[in-house]
N, C-alpha and C. Protein backbone atom coordinates (compact mmCIF):
# COMPACT_ATOMS: atom_id res chain seq x y z
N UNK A 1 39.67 66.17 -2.59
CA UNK A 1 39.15 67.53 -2.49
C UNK A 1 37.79 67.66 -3.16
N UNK A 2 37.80 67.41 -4.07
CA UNK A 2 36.31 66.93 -4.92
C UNK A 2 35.44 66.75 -4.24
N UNK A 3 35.54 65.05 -3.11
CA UNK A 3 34.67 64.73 -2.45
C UNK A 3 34.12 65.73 -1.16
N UNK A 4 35.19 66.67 -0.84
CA UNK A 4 34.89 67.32 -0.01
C UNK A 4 34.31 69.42 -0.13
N UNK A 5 34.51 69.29 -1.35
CA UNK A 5 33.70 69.78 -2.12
C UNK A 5 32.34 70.04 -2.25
N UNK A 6 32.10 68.26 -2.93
CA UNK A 6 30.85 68.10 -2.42
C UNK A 6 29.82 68.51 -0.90
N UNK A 7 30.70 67.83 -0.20
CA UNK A 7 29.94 68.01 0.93
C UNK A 7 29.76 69.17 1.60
N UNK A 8 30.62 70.29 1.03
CA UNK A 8 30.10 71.72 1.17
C UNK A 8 28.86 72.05 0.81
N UNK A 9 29.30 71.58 -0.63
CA UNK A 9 28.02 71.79 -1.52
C UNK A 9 26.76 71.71 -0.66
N UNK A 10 26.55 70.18 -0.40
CA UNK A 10 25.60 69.63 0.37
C UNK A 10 25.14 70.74 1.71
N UNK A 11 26.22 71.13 2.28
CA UNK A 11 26.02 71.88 3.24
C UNK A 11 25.24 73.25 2.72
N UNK A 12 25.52 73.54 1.92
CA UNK A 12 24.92 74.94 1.51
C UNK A 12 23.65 75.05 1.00
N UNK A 13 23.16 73.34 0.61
CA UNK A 13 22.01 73.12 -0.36
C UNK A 13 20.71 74.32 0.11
N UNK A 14 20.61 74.13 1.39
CA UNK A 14 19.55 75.04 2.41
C UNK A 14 19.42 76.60 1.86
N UNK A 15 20.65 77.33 2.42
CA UNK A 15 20.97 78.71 1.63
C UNK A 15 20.30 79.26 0.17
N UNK A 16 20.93 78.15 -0.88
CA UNK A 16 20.89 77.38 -2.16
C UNK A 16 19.52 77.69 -2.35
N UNK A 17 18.20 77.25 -1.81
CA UNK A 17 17.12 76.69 -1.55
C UNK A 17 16.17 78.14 -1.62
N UNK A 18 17.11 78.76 -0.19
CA UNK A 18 16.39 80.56 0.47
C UNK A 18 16.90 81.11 -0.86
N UNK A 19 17.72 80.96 -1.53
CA UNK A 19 18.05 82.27 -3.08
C UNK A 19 17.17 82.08 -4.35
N UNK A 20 16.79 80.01 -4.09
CA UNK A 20 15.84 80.30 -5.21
C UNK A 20 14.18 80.91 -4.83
N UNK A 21 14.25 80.90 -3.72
CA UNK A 21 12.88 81.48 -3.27
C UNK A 21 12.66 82.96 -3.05
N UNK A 22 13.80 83.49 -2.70
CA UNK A 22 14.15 84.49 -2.95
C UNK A 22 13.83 85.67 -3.99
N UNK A 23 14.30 85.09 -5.15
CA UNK A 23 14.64 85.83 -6.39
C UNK A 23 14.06 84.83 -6.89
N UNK A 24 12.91 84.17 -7.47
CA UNK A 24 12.30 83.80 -7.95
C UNK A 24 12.92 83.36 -9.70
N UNK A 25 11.75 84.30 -10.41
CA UNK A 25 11.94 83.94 -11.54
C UNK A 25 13.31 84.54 -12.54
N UNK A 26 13.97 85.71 -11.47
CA UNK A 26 15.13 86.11 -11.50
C UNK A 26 16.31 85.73 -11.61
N UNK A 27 16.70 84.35 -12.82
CA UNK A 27 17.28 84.11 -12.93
C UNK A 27 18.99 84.26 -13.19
N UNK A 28 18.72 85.70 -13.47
CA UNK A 28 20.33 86.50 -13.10
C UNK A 28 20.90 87.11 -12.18
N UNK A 29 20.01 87.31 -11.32
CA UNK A 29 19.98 88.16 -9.99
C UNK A 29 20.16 86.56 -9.10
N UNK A 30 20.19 85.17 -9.16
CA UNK A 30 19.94 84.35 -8.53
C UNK A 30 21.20 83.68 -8.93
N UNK A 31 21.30 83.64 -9.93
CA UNK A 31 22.71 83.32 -10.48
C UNK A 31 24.06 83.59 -9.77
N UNK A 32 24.37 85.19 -9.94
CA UNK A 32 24.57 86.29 -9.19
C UNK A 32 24.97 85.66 -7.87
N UNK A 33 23.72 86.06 -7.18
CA UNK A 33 24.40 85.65 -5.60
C UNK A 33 24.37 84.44 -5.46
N UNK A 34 24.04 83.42 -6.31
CA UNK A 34 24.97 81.75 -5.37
C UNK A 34 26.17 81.67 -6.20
N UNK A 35 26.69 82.61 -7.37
CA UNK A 35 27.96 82.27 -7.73
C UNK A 35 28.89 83.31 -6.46
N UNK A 36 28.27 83.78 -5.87
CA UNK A 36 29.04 84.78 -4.72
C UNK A 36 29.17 83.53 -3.54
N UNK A 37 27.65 83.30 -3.18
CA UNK A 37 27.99 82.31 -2.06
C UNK A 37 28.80 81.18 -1.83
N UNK A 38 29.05 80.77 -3.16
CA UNK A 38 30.27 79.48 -3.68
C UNK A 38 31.13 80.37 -3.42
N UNK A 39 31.68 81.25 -3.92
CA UNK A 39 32.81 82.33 -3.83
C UNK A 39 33.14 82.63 -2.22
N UNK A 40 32.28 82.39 -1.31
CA UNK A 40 32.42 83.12 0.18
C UNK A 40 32.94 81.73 0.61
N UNK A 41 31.86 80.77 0.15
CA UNK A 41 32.14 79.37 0.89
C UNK A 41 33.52 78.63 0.55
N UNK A 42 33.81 79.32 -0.16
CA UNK A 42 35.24 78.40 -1.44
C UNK A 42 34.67 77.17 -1.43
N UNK A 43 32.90 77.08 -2.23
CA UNK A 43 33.16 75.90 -2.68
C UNK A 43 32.68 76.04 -4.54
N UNK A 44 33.63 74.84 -4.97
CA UNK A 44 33.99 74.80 -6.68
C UNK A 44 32.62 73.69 -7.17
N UNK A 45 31.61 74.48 -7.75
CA UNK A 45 30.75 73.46 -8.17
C UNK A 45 30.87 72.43 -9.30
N UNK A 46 31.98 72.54 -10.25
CA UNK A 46 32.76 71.45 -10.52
C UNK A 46 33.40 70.27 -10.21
N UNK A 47 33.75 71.07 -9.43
CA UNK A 47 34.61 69.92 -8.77
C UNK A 47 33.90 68.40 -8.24
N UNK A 48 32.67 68.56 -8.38
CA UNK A 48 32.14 67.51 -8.44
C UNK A 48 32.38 66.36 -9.40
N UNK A 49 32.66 66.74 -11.13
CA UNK A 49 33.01 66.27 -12.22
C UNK A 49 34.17 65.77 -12.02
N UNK A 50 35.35 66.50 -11.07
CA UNK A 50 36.83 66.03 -11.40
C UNK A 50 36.68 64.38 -11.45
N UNK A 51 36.50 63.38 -9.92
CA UNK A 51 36.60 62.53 -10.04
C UNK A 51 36.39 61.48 -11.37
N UNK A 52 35.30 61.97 -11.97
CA UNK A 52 34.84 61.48 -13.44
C UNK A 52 36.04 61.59 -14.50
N UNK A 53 36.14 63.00 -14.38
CA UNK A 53 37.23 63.71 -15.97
C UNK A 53 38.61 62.41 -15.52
N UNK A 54 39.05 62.63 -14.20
CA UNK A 54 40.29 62.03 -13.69
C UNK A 54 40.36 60.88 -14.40
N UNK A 55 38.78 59.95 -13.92
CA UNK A 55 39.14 58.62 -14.26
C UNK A 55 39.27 58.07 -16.00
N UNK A 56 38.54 59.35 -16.94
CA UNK A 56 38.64 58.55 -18.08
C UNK A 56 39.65 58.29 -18.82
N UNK A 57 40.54 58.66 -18.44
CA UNK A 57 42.11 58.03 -18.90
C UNK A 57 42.62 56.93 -18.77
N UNK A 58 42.24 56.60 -17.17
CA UNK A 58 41.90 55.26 -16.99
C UNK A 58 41.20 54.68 -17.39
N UNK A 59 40.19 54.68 -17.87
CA UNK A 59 38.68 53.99 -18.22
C UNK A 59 39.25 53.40 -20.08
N UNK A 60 39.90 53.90 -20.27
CA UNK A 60 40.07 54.34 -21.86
C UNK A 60 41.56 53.11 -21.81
N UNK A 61 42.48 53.76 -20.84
CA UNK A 61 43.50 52.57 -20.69
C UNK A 61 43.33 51.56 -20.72
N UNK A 62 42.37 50.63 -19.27
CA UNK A 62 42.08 49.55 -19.82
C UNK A 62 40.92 49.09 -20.36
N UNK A 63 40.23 49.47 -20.65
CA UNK A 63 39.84 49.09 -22.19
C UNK A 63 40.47 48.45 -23.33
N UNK A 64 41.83 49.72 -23.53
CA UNK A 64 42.89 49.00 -24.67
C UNK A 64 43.11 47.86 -23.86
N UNK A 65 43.62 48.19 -22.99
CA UNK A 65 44.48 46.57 -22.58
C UNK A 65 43.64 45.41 -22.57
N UNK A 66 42.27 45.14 -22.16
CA UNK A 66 41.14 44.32 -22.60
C UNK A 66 41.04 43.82 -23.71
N UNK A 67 41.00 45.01 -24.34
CA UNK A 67 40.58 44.42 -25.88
C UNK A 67 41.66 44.10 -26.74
N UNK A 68 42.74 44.88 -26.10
CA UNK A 68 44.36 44.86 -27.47
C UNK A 68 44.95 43.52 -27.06
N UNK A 69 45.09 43.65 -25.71
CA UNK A 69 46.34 42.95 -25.03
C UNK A 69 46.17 41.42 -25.11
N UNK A 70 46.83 40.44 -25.89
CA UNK A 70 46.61 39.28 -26.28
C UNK A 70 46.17 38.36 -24.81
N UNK A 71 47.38 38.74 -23.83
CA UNK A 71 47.65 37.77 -23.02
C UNK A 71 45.92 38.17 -21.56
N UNK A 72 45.22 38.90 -22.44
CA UNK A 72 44.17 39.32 -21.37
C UNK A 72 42.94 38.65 -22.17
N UNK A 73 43.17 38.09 -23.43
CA UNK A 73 42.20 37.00 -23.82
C UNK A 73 41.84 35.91 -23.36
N UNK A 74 40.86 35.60 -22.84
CA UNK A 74 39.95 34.28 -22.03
C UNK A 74 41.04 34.67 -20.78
N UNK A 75 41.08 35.90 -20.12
CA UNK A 75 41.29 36.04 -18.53
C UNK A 75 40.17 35.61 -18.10
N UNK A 76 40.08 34.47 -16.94
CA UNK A 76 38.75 34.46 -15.99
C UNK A 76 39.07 35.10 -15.30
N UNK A 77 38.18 35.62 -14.51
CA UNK A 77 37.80 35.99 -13.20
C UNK A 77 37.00 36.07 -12.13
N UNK A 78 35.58 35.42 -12.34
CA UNK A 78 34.77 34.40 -10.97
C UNK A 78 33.55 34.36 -11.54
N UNK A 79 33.50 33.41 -11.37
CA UNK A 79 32.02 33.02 -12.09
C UNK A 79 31.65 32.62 -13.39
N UNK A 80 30.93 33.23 -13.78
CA UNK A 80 30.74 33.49 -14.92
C UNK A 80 31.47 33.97 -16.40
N UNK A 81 31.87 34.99 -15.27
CA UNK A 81 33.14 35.55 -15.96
C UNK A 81 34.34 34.99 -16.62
N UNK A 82 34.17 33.98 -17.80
CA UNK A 82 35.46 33.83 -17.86
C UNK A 82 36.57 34.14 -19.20
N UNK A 83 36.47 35.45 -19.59
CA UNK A 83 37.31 36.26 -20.77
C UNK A 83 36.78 37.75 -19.87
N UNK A 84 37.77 38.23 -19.93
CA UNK A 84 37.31 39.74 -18.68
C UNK A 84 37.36 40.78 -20.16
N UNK A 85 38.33 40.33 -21.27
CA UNK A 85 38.33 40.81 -22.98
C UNK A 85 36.79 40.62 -23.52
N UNK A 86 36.20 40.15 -23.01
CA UNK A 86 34.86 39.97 -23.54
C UNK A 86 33.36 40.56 -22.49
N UNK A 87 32.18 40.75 -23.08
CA UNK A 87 31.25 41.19 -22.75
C UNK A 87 30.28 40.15 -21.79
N UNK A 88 30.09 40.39 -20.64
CA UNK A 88 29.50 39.36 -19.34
C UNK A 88 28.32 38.79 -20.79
N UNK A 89 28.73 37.68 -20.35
CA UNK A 89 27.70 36.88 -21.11
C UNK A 89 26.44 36.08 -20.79
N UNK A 90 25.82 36.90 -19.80
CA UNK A 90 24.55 37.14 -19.01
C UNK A 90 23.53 37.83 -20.05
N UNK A 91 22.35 37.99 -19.86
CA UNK A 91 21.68 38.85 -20.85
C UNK A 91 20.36 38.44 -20.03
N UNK A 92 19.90 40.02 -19.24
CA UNK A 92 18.52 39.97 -18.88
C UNK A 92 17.13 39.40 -19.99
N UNK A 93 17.50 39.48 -21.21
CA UNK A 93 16.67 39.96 -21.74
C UNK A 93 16.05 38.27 -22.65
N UNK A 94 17.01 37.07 -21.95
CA UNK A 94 16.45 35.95 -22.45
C UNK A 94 16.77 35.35 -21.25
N UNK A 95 16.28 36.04 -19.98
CA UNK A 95 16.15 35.49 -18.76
C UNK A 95 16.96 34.78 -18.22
N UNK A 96 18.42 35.32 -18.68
CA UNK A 96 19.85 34.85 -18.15
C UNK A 96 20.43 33.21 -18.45
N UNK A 97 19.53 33.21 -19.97
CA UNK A 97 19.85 31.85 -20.56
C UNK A 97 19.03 30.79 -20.84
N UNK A 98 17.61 30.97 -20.47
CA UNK A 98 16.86 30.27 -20.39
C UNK A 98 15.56 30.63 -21.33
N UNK A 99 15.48 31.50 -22.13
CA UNK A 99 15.37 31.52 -23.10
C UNK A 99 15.87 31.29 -24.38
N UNK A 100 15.68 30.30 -25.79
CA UNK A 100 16.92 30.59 -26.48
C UNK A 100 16.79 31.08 -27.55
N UNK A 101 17.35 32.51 -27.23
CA UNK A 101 17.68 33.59 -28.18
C UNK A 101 18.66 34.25 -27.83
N UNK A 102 19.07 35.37 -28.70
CA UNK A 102 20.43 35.90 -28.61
C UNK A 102 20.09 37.32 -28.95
N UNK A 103 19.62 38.11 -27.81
CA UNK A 103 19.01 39.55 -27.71
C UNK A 103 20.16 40.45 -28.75
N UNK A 104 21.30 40.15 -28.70
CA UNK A 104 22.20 40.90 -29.12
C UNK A 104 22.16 40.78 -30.69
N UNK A 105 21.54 39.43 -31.25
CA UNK A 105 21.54 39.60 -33.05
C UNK A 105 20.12 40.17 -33.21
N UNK A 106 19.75 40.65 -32.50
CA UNK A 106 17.99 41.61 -33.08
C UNK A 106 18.90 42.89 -33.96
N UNK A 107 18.19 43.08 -35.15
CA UNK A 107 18.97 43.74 -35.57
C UNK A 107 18.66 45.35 -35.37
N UNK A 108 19.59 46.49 -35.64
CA UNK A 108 19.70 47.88 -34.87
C UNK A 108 19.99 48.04 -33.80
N UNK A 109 19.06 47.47 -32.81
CA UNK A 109 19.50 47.68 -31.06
C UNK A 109 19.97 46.62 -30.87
N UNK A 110 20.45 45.43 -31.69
CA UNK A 110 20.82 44.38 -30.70
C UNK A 110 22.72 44.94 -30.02
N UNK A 111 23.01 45.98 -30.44
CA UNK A 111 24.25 46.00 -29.77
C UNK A 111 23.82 46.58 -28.45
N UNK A 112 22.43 47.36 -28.27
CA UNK A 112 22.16 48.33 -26.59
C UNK A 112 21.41 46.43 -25.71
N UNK A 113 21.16 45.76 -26.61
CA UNK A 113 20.51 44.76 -25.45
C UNK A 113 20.97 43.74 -24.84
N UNK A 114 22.71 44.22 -24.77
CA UNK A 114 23.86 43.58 -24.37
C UNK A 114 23.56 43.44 -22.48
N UNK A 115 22.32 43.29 -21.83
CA UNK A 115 22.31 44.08 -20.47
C UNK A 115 22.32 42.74 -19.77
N UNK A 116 24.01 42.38 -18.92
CA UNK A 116 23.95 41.04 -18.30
C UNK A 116 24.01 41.96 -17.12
N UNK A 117 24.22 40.58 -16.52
CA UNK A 117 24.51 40.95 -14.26
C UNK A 117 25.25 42.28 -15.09
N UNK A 118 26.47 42.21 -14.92
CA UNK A 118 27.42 43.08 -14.48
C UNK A 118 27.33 44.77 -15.34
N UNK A 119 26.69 44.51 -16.64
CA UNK A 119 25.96 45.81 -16.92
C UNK A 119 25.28 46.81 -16.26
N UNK A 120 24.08 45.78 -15.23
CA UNK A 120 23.20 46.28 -14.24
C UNK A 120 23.34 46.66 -13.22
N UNK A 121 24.52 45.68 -12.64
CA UNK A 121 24.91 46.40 -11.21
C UNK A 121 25.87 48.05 -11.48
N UNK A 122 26.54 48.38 -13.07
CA UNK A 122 27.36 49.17 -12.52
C UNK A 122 26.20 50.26 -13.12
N UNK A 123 25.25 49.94 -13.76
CA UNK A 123 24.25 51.18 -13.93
C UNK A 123 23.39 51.33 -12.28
N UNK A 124 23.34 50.38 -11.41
CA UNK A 124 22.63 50.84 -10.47
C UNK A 124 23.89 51.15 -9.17
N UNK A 125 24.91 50.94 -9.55
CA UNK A 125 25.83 51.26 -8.58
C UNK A 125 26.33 53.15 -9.04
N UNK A 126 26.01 52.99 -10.16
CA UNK A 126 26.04 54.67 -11.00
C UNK A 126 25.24 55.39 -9.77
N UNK A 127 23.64 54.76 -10.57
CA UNK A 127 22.42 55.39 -9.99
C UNK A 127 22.81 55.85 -8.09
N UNK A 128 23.11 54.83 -7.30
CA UNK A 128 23.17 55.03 -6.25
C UNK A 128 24.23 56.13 -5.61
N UNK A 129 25.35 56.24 -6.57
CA UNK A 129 26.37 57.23 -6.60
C UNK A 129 25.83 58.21 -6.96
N UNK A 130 25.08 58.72 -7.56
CA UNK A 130 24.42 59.34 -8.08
C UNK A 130 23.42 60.53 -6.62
N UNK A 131 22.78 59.38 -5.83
CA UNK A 131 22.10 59.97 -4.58
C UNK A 131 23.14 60.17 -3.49
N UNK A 132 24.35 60.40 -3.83
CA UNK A 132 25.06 60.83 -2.43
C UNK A 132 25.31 62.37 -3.11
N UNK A 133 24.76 63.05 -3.73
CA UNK A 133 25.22 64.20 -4.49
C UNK A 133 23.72 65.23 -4.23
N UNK A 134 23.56 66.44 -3.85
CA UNK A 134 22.66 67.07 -4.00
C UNK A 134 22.40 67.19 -5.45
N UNK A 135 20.88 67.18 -5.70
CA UNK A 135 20.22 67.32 -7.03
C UNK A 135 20.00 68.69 -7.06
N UNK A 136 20.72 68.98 -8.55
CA UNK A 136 20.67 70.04 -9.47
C UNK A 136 19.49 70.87 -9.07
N UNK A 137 19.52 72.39 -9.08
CA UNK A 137 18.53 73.49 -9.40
C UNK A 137 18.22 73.28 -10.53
N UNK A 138 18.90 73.13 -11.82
CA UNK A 138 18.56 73.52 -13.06
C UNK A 138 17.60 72.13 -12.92
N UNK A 139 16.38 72.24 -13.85
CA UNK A 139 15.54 71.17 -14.24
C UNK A 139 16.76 70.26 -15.54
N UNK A 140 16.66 71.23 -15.94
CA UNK A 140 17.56 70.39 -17.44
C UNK A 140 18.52 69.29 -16.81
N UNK A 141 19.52 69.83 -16.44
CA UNK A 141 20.36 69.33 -15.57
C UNK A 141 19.72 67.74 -14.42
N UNK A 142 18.64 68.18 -13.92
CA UNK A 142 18.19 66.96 -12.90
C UNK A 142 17.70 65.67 -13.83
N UNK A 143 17.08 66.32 -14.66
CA UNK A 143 16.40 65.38 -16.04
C UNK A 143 17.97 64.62 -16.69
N UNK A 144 18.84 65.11 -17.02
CA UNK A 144 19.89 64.45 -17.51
C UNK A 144 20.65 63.13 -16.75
N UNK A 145 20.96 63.84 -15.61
CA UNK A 145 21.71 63.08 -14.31
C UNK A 145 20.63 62.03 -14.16
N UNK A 146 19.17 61.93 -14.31
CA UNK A 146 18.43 60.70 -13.75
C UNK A 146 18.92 60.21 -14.89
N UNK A 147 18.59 60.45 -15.98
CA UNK A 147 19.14 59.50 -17.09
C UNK A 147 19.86 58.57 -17.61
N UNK A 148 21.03 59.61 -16.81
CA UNK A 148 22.63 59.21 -17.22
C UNK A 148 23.41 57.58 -16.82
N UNK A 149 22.60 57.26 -15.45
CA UNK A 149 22.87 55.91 -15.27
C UNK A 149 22.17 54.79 -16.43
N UNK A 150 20.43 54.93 -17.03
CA UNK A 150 19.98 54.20 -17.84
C UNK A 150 20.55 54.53 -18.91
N UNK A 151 21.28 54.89 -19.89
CA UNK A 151 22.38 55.45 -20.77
C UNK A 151 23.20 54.83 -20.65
N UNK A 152 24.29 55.06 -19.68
CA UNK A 152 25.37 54.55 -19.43
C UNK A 152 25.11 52.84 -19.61
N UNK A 153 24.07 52.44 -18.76
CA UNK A 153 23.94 50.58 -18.68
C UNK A 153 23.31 50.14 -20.28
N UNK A 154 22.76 50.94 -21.31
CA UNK A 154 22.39 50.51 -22.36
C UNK A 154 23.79 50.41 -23.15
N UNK A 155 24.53 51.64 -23.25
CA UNK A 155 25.59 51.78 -24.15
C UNK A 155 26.78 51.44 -23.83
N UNK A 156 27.20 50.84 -22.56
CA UNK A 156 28.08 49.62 -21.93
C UNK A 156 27.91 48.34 -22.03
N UNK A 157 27.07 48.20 -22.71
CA UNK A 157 26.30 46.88 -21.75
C UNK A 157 27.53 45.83 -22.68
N UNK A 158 27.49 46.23 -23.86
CA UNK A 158 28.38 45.33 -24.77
C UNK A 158 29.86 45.47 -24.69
N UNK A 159 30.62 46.66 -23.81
CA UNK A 159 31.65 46.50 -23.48
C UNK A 159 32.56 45.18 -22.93
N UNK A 160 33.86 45.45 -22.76
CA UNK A 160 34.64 44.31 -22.32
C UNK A 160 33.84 44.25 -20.55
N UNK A 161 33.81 42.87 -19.77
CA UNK A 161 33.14 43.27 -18.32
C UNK A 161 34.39 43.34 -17.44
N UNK A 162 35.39 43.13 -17.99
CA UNK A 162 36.57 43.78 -17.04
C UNK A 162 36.52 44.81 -16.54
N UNK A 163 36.23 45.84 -17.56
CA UNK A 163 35.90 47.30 -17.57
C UNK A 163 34.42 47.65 -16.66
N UNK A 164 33.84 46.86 -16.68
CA UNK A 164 32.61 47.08 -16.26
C UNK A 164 32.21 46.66 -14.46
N UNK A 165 33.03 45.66 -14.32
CA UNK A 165 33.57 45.44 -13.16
C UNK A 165 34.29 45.99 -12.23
N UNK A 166 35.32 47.31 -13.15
CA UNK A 166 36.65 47.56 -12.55
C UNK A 166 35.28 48.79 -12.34
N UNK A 167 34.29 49.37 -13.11
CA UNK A 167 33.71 50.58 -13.29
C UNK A 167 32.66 50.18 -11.99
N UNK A 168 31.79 49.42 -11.60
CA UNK A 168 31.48 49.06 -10.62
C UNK A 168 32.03 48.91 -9.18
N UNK A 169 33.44 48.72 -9.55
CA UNK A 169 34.20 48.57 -7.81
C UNK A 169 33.96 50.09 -7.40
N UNK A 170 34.53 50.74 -8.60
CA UNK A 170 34.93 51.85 -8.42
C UNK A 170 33.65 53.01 -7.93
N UNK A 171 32.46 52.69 -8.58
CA UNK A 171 31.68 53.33 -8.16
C UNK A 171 30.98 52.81 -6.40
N UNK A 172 31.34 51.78 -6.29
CA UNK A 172 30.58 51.57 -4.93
C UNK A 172 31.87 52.46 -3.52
N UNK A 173 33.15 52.18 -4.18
CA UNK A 173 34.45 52.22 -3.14
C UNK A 173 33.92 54.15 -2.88
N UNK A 174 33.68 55.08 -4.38
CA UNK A 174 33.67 56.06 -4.07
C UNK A 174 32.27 56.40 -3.47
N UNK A 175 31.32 55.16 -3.52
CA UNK A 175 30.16 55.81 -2.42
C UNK A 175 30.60 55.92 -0.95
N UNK A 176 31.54 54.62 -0.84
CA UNK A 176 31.83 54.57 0.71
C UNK A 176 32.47 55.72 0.98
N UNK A 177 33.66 56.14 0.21
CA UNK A 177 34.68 57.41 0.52
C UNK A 177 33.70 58.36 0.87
N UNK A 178 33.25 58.88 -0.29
CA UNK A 178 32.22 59.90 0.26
C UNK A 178 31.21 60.08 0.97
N UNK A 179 30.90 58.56 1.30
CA UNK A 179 30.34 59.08 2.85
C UNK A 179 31.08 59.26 4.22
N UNK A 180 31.86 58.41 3.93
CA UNK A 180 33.00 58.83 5.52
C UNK A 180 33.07 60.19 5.48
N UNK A 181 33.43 60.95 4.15
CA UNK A 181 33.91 62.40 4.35
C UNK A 181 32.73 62.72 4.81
N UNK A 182 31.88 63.10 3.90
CA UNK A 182 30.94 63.79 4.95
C UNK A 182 30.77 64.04 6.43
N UNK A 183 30.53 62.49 6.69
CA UNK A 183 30.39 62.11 7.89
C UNK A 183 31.77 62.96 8.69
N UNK A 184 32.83 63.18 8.76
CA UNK A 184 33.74 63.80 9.12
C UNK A 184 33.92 65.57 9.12
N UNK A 185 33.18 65.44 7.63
CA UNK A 185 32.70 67.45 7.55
C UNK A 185 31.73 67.64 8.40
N UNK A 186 30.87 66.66 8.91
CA UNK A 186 29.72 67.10 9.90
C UNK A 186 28.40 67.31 8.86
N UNK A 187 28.64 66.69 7.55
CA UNK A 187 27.38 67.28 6.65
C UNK A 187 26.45 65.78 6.43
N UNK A 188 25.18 66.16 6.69
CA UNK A 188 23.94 65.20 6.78
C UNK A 188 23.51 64.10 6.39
N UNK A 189 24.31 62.96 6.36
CA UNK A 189 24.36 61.79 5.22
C UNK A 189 22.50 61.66 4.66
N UNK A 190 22.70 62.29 3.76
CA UNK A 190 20.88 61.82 3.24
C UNK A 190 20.76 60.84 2.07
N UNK A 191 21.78 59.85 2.20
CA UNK A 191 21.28 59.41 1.28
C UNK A 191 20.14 58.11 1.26
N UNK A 192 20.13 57.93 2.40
CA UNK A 192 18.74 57.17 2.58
C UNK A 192 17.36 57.69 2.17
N UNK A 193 17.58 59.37 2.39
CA UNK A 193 16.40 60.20 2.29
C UNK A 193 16.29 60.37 1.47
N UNK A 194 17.25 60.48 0.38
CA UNK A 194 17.33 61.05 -1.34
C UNK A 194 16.83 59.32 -2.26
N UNK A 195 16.87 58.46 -1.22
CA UNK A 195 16.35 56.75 -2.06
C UNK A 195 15.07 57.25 -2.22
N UNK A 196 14.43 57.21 -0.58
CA UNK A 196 12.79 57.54 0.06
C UNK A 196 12.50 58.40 -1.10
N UNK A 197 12.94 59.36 -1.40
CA UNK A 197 12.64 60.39 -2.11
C UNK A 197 12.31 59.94 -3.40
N UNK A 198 12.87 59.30 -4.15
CA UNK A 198 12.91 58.88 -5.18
C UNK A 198 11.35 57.58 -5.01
N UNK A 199 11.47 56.84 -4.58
CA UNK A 199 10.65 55.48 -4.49
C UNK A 199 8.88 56.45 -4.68
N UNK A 200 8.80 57.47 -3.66
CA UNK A 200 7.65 57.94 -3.13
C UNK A 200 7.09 59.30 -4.55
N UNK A 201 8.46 59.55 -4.94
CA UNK A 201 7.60 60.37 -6.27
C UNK A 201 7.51 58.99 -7.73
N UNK A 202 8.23 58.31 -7.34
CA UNK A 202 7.85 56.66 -8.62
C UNK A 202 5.82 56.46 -8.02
């Protein structure tokens, strides 16, 4: 429901668009009628969050089990990977080994410069989840959400990569979901246009 939610959302962005032009600097009068037009449309601008709130119970579960659970010590799992209890032991930041240093004993930040493969893909698998979502009216709000993926990949990076892996499936599986829905609500898949968008104001 969430996902389809969204794609109301998406649908309405236009409307959305005519109220801020509308009522300008009228921020209560603008308020006002798109909390009506959500109200007409039954759509819940939350409900975007559920999927998130849902999963951190999970997220938090295994974790423990990663880190507590004896028999999940030196789990491989492909590649590189081989303790899924432990942190991908990749590290951009001495050129994936070929430098020799150990980014992570710099002292203060060496716990954020934990950033291997699997750090990166689930901050850019974030990011890309991220463009199947109409961007925020509020400025505050748009400024945060760009953020939130470079955040997330600094202050993970030293996590277990089980977690980081399982957080990566998960974010690519729910890009696919939510685009089928769309695609089924009849609402505009832009997320090619929302990349373009991005590349051309960089």
């Amino acid at each position: 429901k969430s996902y389809q939610s969204i794609a109301k959302m998406k649908a309405i962005q236009p409307r959305i668009k005519e109220l801020k032009e509308k009522y300008g600097d009228d921020k209560h009068k603008f308020n006002m009628e798109q909390m009506e037009l959500f109200k007409r449309e039954k759509v819940n601008p939350a409900s975007g969050c559920l999927p998130v709130i849902v999963q951190i119970p999970v997220f938090f579960s295994l974790y423990k089990v990663l880190v507590v659970t004896i028999e999940m010590r030196h789990a491989p799992f492909f590649g590189w990977i081989s303790d899924l209890s432990a942190p991908d032991p990749t590290n951009v930041f001495n050129l994936f080994g070929v430098l020799p240093f150990d980014p992570t004993h710099v002292a203060i930040f060496g716990p954020y410069l934990a950033l291997g493969v699997w750090p990166l893909l689930m901050g850019v698998s974030m990011w890309l989840q991220m463009k199947m979502n109409p961007e925020p009216a509020d400025e505050i709000q748009k400024t945060m959400f760009a953020w939130m993926p470079v955040i997330f990949t600094f202050t993970m990076g030293g996590f277990a990569s089980g977690l980081l892996i399982y957080w990566t499936w998960n974010n690519l599986l729910s890009i696919v979901q939510q685009g089928v829905i769309m695609k089924r609500a009849g609402v505009r898949f832009e997320f090619w246009d929302n990349l373009r968008k991005t590349f051309q104001r960089a």
